[in-house]
N, C-alpha and C. Protein backbone atom coordinates (compact mmCIF):
# COMPACT_ATOMS: atom_id res chain seq x y z
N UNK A 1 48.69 174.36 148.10
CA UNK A 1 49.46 174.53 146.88
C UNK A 1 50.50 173.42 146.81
N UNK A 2 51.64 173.76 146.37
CA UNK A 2 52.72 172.31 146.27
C UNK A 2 53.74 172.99 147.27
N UNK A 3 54.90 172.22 147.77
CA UNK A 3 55.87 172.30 148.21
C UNK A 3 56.51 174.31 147.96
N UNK A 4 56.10 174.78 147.26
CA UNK A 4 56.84 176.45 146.85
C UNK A 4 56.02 177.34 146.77
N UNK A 5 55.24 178.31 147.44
CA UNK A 5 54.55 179.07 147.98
C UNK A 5 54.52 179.90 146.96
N UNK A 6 54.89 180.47 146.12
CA UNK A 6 54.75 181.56 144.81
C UNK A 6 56.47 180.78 144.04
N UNK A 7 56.07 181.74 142.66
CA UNK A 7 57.17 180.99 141.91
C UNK A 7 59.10 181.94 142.10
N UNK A 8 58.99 182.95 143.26
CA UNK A 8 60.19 183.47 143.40
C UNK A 8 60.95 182.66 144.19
N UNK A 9 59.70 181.78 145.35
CA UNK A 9 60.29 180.62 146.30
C UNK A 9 60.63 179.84 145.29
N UNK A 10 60.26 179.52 144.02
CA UNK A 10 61.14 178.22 143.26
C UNK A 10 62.41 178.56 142.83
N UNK A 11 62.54 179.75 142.51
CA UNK A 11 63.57 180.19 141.86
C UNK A 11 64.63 179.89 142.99
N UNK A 12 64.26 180.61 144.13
CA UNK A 12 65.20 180.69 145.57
C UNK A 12 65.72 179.73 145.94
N UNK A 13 64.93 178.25 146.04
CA UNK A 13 65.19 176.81 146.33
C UNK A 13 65.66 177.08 147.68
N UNK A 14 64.69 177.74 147.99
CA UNK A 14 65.04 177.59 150.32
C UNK A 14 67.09 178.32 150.29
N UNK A 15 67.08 179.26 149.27
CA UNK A 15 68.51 180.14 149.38
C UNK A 15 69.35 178.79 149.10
N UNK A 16 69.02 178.07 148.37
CA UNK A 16 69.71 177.04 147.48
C UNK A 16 69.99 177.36 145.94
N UNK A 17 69.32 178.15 145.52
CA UNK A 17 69.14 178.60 144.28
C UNK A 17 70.10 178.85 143.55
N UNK A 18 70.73 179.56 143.91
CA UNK A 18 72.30 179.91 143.16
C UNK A 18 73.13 178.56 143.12
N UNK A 19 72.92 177.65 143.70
CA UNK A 19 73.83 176.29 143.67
C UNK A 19 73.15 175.33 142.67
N UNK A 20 71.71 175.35 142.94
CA UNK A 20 70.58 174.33 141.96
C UNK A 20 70.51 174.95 140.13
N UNK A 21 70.43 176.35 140.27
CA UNK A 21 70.32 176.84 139.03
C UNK A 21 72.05 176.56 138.70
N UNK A 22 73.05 176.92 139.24
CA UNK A 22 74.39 176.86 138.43
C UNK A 22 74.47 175.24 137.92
N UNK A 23 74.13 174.49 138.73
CA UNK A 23 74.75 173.35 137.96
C UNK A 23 73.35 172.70 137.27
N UNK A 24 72.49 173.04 137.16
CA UNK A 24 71.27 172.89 135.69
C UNK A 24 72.14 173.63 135.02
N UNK A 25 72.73 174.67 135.10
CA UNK A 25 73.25 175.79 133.27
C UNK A 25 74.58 174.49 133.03
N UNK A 26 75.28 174.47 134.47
CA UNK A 26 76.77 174.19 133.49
C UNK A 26 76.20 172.55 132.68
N UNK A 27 75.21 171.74 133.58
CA UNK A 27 74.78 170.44 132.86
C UNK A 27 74.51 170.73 131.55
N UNK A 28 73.68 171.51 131.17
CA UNK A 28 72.86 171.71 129.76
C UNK A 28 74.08 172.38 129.29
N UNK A 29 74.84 173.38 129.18
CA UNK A 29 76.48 173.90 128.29
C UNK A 29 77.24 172.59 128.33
N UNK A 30 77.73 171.95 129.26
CA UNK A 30 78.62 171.01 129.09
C UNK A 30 77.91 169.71 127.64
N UNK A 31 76.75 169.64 127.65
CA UNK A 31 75.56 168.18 127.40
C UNK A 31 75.52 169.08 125.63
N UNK A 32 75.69 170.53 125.43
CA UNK A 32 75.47 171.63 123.76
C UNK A 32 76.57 171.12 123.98
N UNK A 33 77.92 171.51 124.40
CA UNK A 33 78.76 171.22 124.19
C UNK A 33 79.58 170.00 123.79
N UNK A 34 79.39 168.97 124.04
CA UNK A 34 79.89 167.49 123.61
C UNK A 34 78.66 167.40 122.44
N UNK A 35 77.24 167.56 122.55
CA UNK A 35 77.11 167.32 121.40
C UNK A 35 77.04 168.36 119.51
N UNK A 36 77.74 169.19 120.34
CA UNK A 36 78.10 170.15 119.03
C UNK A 36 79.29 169.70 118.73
N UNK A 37 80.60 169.52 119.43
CA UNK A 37 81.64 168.54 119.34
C UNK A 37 81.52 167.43 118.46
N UNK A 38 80.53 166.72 118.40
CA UNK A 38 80.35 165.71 117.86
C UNK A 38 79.37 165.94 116.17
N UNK A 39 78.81 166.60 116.29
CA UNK A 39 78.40 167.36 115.13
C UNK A 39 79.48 167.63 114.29
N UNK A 40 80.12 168.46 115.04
CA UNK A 40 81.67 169.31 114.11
C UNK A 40 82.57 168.22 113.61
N UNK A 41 82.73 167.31 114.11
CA UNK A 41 83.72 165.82 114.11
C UNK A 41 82.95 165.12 113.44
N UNK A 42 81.81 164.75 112.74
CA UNK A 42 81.24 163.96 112.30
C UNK A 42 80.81 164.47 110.72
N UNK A 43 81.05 165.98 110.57
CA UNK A 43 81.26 166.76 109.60
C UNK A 43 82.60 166.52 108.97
N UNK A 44 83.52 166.64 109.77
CA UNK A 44 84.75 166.90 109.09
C UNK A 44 84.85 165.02 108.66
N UNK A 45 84.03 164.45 109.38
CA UNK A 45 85.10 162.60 109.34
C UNK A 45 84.18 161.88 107.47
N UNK A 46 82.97 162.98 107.36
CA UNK A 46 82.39 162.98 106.23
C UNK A 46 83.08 163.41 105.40
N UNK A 47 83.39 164.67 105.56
CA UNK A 47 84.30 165.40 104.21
C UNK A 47 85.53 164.80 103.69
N UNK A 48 86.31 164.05 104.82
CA UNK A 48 87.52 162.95 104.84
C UNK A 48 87.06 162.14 104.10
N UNK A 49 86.01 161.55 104.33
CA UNK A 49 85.54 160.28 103.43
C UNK A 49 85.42 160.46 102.37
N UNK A 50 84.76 161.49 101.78
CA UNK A 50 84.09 162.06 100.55
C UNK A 50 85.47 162.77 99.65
N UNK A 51 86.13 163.21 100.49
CA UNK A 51 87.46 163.18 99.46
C UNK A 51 88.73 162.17 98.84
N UNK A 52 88.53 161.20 100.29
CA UNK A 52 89.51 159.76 100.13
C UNK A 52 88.61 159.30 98.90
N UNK A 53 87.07 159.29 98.50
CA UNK A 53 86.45 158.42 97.64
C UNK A 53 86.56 158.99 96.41
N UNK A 54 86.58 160.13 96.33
CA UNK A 54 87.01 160.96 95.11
C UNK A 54 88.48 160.64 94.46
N UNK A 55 89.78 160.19 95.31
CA UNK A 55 90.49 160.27 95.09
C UNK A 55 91.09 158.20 94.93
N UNK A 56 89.79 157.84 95.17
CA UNK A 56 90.15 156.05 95.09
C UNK A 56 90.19 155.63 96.15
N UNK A 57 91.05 156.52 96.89
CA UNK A 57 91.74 155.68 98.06
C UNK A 57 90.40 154.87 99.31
N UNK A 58 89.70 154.95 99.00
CA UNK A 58 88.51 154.47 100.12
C UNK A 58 87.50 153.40 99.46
C-alpha cells in the first residue's frame, strides 16, 4: 500500500495529527481571512471612488 496502512493512520500522522491537522485549519482561516479582508477593502475603495466621481472630485 503507501506509507499509511488504513485512512485513520492518515488522520493520526504517527500521533502527529493534532499538530499537522491544526496548522492546515489555522493556514486555510488565516489565507479566507486576508483574502476576505481584501474583498471587503476593495468594496468599500470602489464605493469611495464611485461617490468622489459622482461628486467631481475624481
Amino acid at each position: 500500500m503507501g506509507y499509511f496502512d488504513s485512512f485513520s493512520d492518515f488522520i493520526r500522522m504517527g500521533n502527529h495529527g493534532v499538530f499537522v491537522w491544526s496548522v492546515y485549519g489555522i493556514t486555510v482561516f488565516t489565507i479566507l481571512g486576508h483574502w476576505l479582508g481584501l474583498r471587503l477593502q476593495k468594496r468599500r475603495l470602489v464605493t469611495e471612488m464611485q461617490r468622489l466621481k459622482k461628486r467631481g472630485q475624481l
